[in-house]
C-alpha atoms as a PDB file:
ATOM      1  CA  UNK A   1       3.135 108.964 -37.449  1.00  0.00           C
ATOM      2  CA  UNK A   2       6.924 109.563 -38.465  1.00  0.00           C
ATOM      3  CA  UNK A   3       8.703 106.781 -39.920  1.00  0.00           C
ATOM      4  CA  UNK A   4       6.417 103.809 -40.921  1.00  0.00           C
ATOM      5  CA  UNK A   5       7.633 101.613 -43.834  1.00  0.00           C
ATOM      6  CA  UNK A   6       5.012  99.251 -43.414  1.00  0.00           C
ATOM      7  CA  UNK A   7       1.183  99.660 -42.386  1.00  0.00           C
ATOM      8  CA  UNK A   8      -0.579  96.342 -42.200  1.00  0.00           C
ATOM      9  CA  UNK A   9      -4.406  95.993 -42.554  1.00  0.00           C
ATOM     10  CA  UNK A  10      -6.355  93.144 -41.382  1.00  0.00           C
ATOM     11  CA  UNK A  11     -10.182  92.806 -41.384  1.00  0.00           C
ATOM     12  CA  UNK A  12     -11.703  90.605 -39.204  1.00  0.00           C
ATOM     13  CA  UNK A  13     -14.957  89.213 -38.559  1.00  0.00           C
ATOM     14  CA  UNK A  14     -16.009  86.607 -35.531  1.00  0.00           C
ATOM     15  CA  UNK A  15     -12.473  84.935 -35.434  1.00  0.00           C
ATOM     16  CA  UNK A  16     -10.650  86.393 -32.893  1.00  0.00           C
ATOM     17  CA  UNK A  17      -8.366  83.304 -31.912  1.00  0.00           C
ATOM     18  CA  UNK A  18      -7.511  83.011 -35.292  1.00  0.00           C
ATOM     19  CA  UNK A  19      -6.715  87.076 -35.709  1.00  0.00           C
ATOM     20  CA  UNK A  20      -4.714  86.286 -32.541  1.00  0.00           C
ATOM     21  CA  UNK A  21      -2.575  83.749 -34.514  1.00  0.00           C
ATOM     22  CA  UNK A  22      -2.416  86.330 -37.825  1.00  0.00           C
ATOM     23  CA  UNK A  23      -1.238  89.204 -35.140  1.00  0.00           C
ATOM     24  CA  UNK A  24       1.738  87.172 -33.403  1.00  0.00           C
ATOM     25  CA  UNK A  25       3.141  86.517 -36.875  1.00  0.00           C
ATOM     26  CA  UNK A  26       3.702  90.352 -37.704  1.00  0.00           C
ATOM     27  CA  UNK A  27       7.290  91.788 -36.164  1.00  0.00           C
ATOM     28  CA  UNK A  28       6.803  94.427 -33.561  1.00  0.00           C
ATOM     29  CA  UNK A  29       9.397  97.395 -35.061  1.00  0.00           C
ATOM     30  CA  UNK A  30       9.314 100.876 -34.860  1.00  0.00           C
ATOM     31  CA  UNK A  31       8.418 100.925 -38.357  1.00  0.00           C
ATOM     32  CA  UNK A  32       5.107  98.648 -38.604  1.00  0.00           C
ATOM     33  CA  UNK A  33       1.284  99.875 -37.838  1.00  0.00           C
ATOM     34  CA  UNK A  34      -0.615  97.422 -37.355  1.00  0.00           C
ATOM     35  CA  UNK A  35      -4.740  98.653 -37.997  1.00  0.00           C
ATOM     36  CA  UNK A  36      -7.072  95.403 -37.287  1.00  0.00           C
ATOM     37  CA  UNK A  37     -10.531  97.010 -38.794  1.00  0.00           C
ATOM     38  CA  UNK A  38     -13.570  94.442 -37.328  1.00  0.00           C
ATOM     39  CA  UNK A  39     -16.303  94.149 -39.109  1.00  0.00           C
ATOM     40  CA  UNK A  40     -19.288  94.296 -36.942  1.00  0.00           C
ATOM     41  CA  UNK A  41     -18.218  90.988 -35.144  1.00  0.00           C
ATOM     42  CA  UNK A  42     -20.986  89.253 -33.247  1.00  0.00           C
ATOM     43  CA  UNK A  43     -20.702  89.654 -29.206  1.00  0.00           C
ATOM     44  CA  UNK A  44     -21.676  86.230 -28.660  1.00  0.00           C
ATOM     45  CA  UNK A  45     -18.706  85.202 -30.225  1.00  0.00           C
ATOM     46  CA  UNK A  46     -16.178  87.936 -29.621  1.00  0.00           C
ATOM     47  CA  UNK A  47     -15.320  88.532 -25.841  1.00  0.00           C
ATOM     48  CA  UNK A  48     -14.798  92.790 -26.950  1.00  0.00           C
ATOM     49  CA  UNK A  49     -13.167  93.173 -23.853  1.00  0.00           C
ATOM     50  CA  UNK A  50     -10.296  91.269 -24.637  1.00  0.00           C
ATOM     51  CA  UNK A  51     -10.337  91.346 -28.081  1.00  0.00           C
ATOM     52  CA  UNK A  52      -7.078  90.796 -30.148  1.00  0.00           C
ATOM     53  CA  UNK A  53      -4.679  93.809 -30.289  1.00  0.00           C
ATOM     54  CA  UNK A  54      -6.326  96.284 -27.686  1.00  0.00           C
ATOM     55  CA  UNK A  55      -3.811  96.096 -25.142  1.00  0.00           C
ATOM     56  CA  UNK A  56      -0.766  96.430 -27.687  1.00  0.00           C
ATOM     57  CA  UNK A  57       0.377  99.827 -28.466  1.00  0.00           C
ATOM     58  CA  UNK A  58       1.552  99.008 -31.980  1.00  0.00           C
ATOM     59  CA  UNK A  59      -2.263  97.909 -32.962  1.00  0.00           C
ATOM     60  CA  UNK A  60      -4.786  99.776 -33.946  1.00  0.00           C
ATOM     61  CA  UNK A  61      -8.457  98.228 -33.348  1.00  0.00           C
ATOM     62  CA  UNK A  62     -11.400  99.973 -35.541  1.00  0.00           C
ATOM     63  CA  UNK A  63     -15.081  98.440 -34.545  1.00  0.00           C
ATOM     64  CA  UNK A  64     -17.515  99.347 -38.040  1.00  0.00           C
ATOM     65  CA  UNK A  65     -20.873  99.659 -36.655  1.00  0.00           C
ATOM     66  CA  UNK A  66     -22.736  97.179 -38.733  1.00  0.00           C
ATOM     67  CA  UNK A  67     -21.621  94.742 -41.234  1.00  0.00           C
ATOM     68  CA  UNK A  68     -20.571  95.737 -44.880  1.00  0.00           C
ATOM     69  CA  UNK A  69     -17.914  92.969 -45.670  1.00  0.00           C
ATOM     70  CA  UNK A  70     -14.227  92.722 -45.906  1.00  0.00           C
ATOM     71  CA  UNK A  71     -13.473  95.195 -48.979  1.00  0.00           C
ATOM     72  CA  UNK A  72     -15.100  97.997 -46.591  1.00  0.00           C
ATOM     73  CA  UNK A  73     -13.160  96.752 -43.917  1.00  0.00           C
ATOM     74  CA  UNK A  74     -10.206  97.079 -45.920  1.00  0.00           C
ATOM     75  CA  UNK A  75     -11.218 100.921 -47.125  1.00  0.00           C
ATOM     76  CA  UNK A  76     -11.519 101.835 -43.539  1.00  0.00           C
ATOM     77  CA  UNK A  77      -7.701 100.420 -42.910  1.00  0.00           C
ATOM     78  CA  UNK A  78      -6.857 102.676 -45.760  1.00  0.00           C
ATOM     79  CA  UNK A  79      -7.440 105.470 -45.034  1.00  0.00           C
ATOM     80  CA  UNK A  80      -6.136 104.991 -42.022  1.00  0.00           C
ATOM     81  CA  UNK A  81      -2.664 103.998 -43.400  1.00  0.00           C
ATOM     82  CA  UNK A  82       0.685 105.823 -43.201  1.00  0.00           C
ATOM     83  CA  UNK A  83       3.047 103.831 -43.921  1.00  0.00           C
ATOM     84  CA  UNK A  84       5.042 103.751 -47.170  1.00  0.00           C
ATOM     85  CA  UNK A  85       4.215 100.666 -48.435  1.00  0.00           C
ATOM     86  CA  UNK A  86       0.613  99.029 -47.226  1.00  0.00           C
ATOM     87  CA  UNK A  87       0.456  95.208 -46.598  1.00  0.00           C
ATOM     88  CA  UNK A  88      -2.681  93.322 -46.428  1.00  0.00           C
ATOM     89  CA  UNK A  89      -3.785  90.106 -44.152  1.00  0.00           C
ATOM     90  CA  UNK A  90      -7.033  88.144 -43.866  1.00  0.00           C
ATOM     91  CA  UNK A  91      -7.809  87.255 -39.974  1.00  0.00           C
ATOM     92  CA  UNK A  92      -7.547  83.788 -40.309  1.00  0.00           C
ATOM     93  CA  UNK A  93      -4.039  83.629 -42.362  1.00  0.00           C
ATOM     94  CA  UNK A  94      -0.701  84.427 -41.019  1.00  0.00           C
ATOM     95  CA  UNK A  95       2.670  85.153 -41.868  1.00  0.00           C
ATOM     96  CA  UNK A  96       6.619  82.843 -41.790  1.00  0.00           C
ATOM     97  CA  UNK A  97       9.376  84.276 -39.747  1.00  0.00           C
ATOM     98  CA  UNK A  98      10.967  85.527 -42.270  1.00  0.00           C
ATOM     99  CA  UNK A  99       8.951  88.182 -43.044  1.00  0.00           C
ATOM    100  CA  UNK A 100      11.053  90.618 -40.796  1.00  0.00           C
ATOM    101  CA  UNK A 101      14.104  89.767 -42.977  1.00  0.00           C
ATOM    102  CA  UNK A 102      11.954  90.664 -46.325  1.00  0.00           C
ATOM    103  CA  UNK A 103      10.695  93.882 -44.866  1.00  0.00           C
ATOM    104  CA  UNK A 104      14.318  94.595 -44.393  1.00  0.00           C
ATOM    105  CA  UNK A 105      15.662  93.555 -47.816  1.00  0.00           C
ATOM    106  CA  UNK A 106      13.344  95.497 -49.493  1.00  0.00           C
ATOM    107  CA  UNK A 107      12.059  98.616 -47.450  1.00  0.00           C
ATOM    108  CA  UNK A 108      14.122 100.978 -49.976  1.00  0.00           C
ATOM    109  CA  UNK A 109      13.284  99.300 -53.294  1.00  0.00           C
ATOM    110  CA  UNK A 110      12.571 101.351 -56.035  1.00  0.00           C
ATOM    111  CA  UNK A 111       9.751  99.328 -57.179  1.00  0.00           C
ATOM    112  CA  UNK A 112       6.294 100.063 -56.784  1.00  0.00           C
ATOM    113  CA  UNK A 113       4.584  96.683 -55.742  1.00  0.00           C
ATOM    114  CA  UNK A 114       6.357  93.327 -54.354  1.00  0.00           C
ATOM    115  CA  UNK A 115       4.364  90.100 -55.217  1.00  0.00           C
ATOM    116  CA  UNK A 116       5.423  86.972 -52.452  1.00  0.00           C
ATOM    117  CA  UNK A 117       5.368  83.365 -53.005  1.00  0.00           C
ATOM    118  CA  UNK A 118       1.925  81.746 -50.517  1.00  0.00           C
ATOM    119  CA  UNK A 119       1.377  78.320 -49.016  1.00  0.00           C
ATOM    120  CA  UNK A 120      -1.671  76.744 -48.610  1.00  0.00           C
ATOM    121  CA  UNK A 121      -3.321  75.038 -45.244  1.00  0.00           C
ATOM    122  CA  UNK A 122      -6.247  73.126 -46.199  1.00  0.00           C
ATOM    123  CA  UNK A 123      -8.557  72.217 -42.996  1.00  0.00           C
ATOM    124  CA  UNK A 124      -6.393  68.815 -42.843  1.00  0.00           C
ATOM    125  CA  UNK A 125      -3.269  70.592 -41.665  1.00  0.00           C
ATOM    126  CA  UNK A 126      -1.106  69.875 -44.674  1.00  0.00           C
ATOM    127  CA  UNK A 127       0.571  72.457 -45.447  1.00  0.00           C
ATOM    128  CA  UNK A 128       0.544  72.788 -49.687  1.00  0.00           C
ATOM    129  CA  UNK A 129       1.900  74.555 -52.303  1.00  0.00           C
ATOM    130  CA  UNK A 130      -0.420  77.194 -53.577  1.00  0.00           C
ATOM    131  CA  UNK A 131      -2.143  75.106 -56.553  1.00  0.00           C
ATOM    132  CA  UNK A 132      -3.423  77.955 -58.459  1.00  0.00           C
ATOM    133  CA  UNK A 133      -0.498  80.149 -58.698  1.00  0.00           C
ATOM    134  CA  UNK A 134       2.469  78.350 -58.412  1.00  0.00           C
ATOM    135  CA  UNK A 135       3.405  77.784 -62.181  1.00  0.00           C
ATOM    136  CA  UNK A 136       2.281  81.705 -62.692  1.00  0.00           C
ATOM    137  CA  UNK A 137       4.501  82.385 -60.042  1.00  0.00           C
ATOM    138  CA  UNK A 138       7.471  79.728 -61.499  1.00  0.00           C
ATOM    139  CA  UNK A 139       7.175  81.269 -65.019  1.00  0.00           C
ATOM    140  CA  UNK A 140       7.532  85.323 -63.799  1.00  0.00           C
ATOM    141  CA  UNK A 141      10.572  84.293 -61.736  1.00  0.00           C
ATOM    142  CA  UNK A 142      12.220  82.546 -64.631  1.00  0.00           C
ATOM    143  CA  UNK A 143      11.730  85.148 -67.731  1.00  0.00           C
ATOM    144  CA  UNK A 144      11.564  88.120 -65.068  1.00  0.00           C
ATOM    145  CA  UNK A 145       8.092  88.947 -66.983  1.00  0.00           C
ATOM    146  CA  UNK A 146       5.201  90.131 -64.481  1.00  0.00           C
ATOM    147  CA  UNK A 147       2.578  90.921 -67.162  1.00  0.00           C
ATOM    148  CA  UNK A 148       0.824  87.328 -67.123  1.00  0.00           C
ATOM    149  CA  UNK A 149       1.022  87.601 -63.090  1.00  0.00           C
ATOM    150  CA  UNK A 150      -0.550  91.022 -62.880  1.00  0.00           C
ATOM    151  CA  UNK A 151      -3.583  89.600 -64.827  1.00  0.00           C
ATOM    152  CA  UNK A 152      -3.980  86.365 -63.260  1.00  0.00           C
ATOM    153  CA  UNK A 153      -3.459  86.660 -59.663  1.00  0.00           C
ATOM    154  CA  UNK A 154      -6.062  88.327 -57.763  1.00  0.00           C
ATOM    155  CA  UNK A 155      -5.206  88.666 -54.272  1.00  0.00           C
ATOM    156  CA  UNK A 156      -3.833  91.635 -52.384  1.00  0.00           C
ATOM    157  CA  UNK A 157      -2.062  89.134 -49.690  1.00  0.00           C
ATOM    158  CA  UNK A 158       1.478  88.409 -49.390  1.00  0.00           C
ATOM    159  CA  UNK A 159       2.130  91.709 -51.415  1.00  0.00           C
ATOM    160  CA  UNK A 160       4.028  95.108 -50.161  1.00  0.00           C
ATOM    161  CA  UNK A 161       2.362  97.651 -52.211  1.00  0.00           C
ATOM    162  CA  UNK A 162       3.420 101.140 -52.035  1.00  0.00           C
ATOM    163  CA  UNK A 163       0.798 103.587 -50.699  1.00  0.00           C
ATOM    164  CA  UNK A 164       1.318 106.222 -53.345  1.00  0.00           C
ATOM    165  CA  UNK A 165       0.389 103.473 -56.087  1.00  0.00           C
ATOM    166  CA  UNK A 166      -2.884 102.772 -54.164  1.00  0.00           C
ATOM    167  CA  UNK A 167      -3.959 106.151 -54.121  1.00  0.00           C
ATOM    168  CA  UNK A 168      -7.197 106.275 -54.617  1.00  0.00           C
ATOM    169  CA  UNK A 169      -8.429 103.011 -55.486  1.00  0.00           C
ATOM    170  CA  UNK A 170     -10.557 101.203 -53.020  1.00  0.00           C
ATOM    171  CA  UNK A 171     -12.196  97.866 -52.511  1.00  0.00           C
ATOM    172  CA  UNK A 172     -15.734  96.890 -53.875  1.00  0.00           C
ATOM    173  CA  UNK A 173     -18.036  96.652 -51.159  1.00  0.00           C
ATOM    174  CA  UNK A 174     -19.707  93.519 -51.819  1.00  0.00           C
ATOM    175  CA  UNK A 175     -19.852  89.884 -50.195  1.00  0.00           C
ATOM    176  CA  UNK A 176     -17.264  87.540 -51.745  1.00  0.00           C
ATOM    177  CA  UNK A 177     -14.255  88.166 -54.069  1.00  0.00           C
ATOM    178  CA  UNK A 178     -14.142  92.002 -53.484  1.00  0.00           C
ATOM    179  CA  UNK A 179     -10.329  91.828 -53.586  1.00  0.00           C
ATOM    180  CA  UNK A 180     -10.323  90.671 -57.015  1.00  0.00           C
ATOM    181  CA  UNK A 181     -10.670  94.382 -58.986  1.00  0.00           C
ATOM    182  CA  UNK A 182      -8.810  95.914 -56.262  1.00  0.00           C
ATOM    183  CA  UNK A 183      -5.980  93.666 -57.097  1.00  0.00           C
ATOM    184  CA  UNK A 184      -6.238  93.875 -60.661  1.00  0.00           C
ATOM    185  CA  UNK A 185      -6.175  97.780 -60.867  1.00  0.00           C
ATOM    186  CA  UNK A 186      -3.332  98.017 -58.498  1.00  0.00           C
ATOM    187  CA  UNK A 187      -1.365  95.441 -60.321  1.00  0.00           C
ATOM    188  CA  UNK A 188      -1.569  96.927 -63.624  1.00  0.00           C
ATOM    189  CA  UNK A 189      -1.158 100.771 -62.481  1.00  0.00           C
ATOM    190  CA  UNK A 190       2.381  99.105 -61.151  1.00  0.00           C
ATOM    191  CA  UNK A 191       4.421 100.619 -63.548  1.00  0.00           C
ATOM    192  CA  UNK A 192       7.920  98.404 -61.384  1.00  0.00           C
ATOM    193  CA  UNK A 193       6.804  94.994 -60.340  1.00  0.00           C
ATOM    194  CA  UNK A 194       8.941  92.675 -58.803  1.00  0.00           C
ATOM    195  CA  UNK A 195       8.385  88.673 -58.128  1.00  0.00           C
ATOM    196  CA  UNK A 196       9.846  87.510 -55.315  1.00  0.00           C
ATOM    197  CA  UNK A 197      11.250  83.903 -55.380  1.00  0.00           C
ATOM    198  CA  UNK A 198      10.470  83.787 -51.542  1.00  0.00           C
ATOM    199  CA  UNK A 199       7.330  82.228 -49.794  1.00  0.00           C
ATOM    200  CA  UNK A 200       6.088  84.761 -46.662  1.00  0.00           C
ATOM    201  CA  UNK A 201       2.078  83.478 -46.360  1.00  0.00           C
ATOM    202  CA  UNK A 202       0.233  80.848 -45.526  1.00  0.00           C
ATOM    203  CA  UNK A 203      -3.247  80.842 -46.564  1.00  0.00           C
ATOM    204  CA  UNK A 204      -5.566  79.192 -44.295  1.00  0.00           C
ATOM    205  CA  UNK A 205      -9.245  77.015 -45.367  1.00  0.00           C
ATOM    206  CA  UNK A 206     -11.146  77.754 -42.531  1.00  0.00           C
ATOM    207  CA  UNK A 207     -14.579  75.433 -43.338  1.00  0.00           C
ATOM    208  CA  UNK A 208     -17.198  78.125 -42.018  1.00  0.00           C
ATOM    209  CA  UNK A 209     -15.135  81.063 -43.071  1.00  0.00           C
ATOM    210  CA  UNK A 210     -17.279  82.999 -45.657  1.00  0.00           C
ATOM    211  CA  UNK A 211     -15.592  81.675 -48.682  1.00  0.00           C
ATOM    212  CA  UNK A 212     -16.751  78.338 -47.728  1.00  0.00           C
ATOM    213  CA  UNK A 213     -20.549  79.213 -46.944  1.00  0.00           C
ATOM    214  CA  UNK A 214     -23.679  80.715 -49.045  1.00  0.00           C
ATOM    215  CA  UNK A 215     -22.536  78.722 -52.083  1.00  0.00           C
ATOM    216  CA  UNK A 216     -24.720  79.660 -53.982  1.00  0.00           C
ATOM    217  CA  UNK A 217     -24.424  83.675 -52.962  1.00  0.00           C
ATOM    218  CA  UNK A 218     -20.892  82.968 -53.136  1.00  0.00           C
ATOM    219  CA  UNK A 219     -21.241  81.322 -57.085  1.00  0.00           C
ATOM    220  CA  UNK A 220     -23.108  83.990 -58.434  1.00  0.00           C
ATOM    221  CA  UNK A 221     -20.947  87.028 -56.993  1.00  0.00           C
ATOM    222  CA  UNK A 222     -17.827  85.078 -58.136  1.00  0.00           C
ATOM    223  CA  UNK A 223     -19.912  84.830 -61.801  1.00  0.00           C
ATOM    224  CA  UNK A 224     -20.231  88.492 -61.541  1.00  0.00           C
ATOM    225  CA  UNK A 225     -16.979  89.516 -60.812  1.00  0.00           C
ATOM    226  CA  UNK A 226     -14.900  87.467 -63.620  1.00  0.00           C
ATOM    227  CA  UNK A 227     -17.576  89.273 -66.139  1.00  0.00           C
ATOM    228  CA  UNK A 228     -16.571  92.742 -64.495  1.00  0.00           C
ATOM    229  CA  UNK A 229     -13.009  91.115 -65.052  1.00  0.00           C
ATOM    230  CA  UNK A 230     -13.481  90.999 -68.894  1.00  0.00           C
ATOM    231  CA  UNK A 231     -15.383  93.896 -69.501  1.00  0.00           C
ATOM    232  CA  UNK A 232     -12.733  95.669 -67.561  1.00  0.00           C
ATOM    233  CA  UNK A 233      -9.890  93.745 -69.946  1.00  0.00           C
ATOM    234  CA  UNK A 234     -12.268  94.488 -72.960  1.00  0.00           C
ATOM    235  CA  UNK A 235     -12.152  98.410 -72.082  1.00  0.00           C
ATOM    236  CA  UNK A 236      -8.224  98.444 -71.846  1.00  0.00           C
ATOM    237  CA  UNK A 237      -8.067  96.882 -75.529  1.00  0.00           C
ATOM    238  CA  UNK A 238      -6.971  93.250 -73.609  1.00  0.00           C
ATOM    239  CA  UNK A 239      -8.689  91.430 -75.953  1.00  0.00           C
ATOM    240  CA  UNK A 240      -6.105  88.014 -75.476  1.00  0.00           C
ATOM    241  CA  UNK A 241      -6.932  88.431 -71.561  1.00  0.00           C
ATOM    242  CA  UNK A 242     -10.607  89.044 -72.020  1.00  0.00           C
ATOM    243  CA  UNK A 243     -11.332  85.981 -73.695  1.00  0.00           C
ATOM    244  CA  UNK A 244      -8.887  83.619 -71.615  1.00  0.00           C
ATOM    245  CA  UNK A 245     -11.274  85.250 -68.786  1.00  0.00           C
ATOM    246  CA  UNK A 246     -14.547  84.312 -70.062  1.00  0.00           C
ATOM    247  CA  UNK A 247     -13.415  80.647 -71.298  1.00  0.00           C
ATOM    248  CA  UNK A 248     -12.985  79.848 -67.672  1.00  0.00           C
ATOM    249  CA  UNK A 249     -15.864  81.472 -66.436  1.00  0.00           C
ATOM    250  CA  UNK A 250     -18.153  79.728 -68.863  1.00  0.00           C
ATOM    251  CA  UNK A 251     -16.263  76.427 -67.771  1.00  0.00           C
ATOM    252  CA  UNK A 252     -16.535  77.267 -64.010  1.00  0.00           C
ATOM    253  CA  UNK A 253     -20.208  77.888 -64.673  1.00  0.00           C
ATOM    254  CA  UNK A 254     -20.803  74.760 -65.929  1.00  0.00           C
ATOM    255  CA  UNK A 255     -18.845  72.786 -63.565  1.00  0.00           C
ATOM    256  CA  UNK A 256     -20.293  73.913 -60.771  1.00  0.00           C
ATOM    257  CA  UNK A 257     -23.700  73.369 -62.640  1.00  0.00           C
ATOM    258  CA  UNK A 258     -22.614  69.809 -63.349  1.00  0.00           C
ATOM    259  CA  UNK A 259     -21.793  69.283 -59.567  1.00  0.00           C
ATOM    260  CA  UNK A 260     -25.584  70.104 -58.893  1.00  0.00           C
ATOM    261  CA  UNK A 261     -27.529  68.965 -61.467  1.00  0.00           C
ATOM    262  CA  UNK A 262     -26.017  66.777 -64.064  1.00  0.00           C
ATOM    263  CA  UNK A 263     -28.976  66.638 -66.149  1.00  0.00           C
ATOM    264  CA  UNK A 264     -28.874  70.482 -66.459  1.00  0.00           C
ATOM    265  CA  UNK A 265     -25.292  70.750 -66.683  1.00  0.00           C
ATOM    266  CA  UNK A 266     -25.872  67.809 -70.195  1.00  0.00           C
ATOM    267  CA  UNK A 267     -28.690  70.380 -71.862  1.00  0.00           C
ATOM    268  CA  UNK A 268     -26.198  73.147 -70.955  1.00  0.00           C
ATOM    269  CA  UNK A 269     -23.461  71.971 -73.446  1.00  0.00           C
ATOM    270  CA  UNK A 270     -23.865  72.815 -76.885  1.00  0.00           C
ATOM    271  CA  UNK A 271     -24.377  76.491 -75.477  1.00  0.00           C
ATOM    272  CA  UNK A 272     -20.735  76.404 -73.708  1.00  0.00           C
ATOM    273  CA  UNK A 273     -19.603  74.601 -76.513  1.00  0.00           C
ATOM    274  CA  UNK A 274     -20.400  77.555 -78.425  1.00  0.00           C
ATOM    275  CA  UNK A 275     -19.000  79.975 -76.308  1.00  0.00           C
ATOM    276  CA  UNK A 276     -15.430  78.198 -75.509  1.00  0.00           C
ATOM    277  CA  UNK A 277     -14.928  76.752 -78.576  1.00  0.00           C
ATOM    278  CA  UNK A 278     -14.777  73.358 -76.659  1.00  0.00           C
ATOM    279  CA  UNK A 279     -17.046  70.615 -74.882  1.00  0.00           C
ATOM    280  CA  UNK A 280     -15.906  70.915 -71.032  1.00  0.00           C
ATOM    281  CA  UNK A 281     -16.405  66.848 -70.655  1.00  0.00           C
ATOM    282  CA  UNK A 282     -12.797  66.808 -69.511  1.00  0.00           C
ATOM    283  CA  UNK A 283     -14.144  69.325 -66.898  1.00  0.00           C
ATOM    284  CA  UNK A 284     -15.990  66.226 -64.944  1.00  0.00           C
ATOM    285  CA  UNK A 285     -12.893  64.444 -64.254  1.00  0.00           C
ATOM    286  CA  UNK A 286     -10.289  67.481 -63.860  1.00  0.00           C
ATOM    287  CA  UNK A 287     -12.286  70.255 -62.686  1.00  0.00           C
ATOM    288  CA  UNK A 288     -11.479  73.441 -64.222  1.00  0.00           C
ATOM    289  CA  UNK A 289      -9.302  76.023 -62.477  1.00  0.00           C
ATOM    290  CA  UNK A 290     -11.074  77.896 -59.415  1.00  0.00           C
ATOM    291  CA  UNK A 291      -9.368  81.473 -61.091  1.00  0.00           C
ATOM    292  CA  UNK A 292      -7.211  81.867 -64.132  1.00  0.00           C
ATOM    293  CA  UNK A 293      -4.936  79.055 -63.483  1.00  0.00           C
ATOM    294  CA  UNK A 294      -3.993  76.234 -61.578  1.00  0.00           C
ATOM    295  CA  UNK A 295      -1.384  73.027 -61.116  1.00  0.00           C
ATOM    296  CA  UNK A 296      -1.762  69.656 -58.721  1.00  0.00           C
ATOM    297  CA  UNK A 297      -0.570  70.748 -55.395  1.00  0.00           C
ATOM    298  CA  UNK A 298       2.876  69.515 -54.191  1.00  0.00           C
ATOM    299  CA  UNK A 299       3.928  69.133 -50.474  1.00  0.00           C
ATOM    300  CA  UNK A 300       6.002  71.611 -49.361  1.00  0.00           C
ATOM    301  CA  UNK A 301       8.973  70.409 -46.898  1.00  0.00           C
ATOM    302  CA  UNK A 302       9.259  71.269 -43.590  1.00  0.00           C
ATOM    303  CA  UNK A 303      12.522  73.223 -44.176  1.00  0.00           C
ATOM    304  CA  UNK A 304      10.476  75.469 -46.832  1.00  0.00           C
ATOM    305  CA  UNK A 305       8.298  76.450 -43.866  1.00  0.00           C
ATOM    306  CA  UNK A 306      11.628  77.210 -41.575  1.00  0.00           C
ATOM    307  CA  UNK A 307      13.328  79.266 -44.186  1.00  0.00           C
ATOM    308  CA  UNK A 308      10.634  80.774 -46.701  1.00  0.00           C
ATOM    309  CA  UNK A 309      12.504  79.779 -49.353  1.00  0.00           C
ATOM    310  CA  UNK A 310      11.329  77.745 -52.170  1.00  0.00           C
ATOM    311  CA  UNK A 311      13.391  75.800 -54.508  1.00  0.00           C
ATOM    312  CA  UNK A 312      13.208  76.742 -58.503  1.00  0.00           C
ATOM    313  CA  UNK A 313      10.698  74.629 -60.592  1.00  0.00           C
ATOM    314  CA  UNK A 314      12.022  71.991 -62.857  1.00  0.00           C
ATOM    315  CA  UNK A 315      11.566  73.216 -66.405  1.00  0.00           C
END
């Protein structure tokens, strides 16, 4: 296929209104592919027949056999992908009008990997400011630094990543948080990042989507993968990154230990104590951040929505 810029991969698993909404948000150009890669979707929920996208020529609909998660959805899409720069999309998220206008701006940038600005739709409708990456996000844009960014953010969304800096790096195939090493090797193989001050995602809380079920599946995977997040920092010599890693996976830990059982989470102290350097106490009131950072949420005005532009922090 001559003259993609922009392949977009979306895996999808037993939401097909929702991947309906995600679909209408991407611009039908010359230059898009579109690959929608489902993920072994139950038929007593998906209609197959009309499913999302097979009557558009600009999609392309893969059906996976039996279920393996979204990271091996996302594998499939890639190798798949032709375009110059690949652009990833959960099922249940979708995109602001002006996303047409930043394909445009930046379809000939010399930089390797774009990071955008996301909004967050909780299951009440409010539309939020991302609360864990917003002050990331405010810092990079005023000192033009991406190196904190890189480390901290790990989510391949509301990114244009070119396809040559992918390569050969792939998704882990496992249940929850498979984007997070994915991310983080792509984003520090970026040898040009750019931050853009512009806002082209909304994230979506769907309550039975599975981030939000099999807690405690989902607790222990996301346990696992901030470890393989340090020893991965500790391997690179990232000693500063490794440790700010396992300080907030010891305090997630224990937080969601507290939520649980409190008496457990008491006897459980003096060993995080040990290992943060700190009694998490604080952590009952304020709980810690979900990932490597966070900020109270801030509603975002209606004209933010419109334009996709967000106003600069006050410092």
């Amino acid at each position: 296929m001559d003259g993609i810029n922009y392949t977009f991969i979306i895996p999808h698993r037993n939401i097909p209104h929702l991947l309906a909404r995600c679909l209408a948000s991407i611009p039908r150009r010359p230059d898009v592919q579109i690959i929608v890669v489902d993920d072994a979707s139950d038929p007593t929920v998906v209609d197959f027949d009309r499913f999302p996208g097979l009557d558009d020529p600009q999609v392309e609909v893969v059906f996976t056999k039996e279920w393996r998660g979204a990271g091996c959805a996302r594998n499939v899409g890639l190798e798949r992908a032709v375009g110059k720069w690949v652009v990833f999309a959960d099922a249940d998220d979708y995109y602001l009008d002006n996303l047409s206008a930043m394909m445009d701006r930046y379809v000939d940038s010399d930089k390797d990997m774009l990071l955008f600005r996301i909004v967050l739709q909780p299951p009440s409708r409010k539309i939020l400011w991302n609360d864990a990456y917003k002050p990331v996000f405010d810092r990079a844009v005023a000192s033009g630094d991406c190196e904190e960014i890189k480390r901290v953010c790990p989510y391949p969304v509301a990114r244009f990543i070119k396809r040559d800096l992918i390569g050969s790096i792939r998704f882990p195939e496992i249940a929850y948080a498979e984007d997070v090493m994915f991310s983080l090797r792509v984003s520090l193989a970026s040898k040009a990042t750019e931050v853009v001050d512009e806002v082209v995602y909304c994230y979506v809380q769907v309550p039975n989507s599975a981030m939000r079920t099999n807690k405690w599946q989902k607790s222990y995977t996301h346990t696992k993968v901030r470890l393989d997040v340090c020893r991965f920092f500790e391997r690179r010599g990232d000693t500063k990154w490794k440790e700010y890693g396992l300080d907030r996976t010891w305090r997630n830990w224990w937080y969601s230990t507290w939520k649980r059982n409190r008496w457990a989470a008491l006897r459980l102290l003096p060993l995080v104590a040990i290992r943060t350097g700190s009694v998490p106490l604080k952590d009952i009131f304020s709980p810690p951040p979900r990932n490597l950072c966070t900020a109270p949420p801030e509603s975002i005005p209606l004209e933010v929505l419109k334009t996709g532009k967000i106003p600069r922090a006050n410092t």
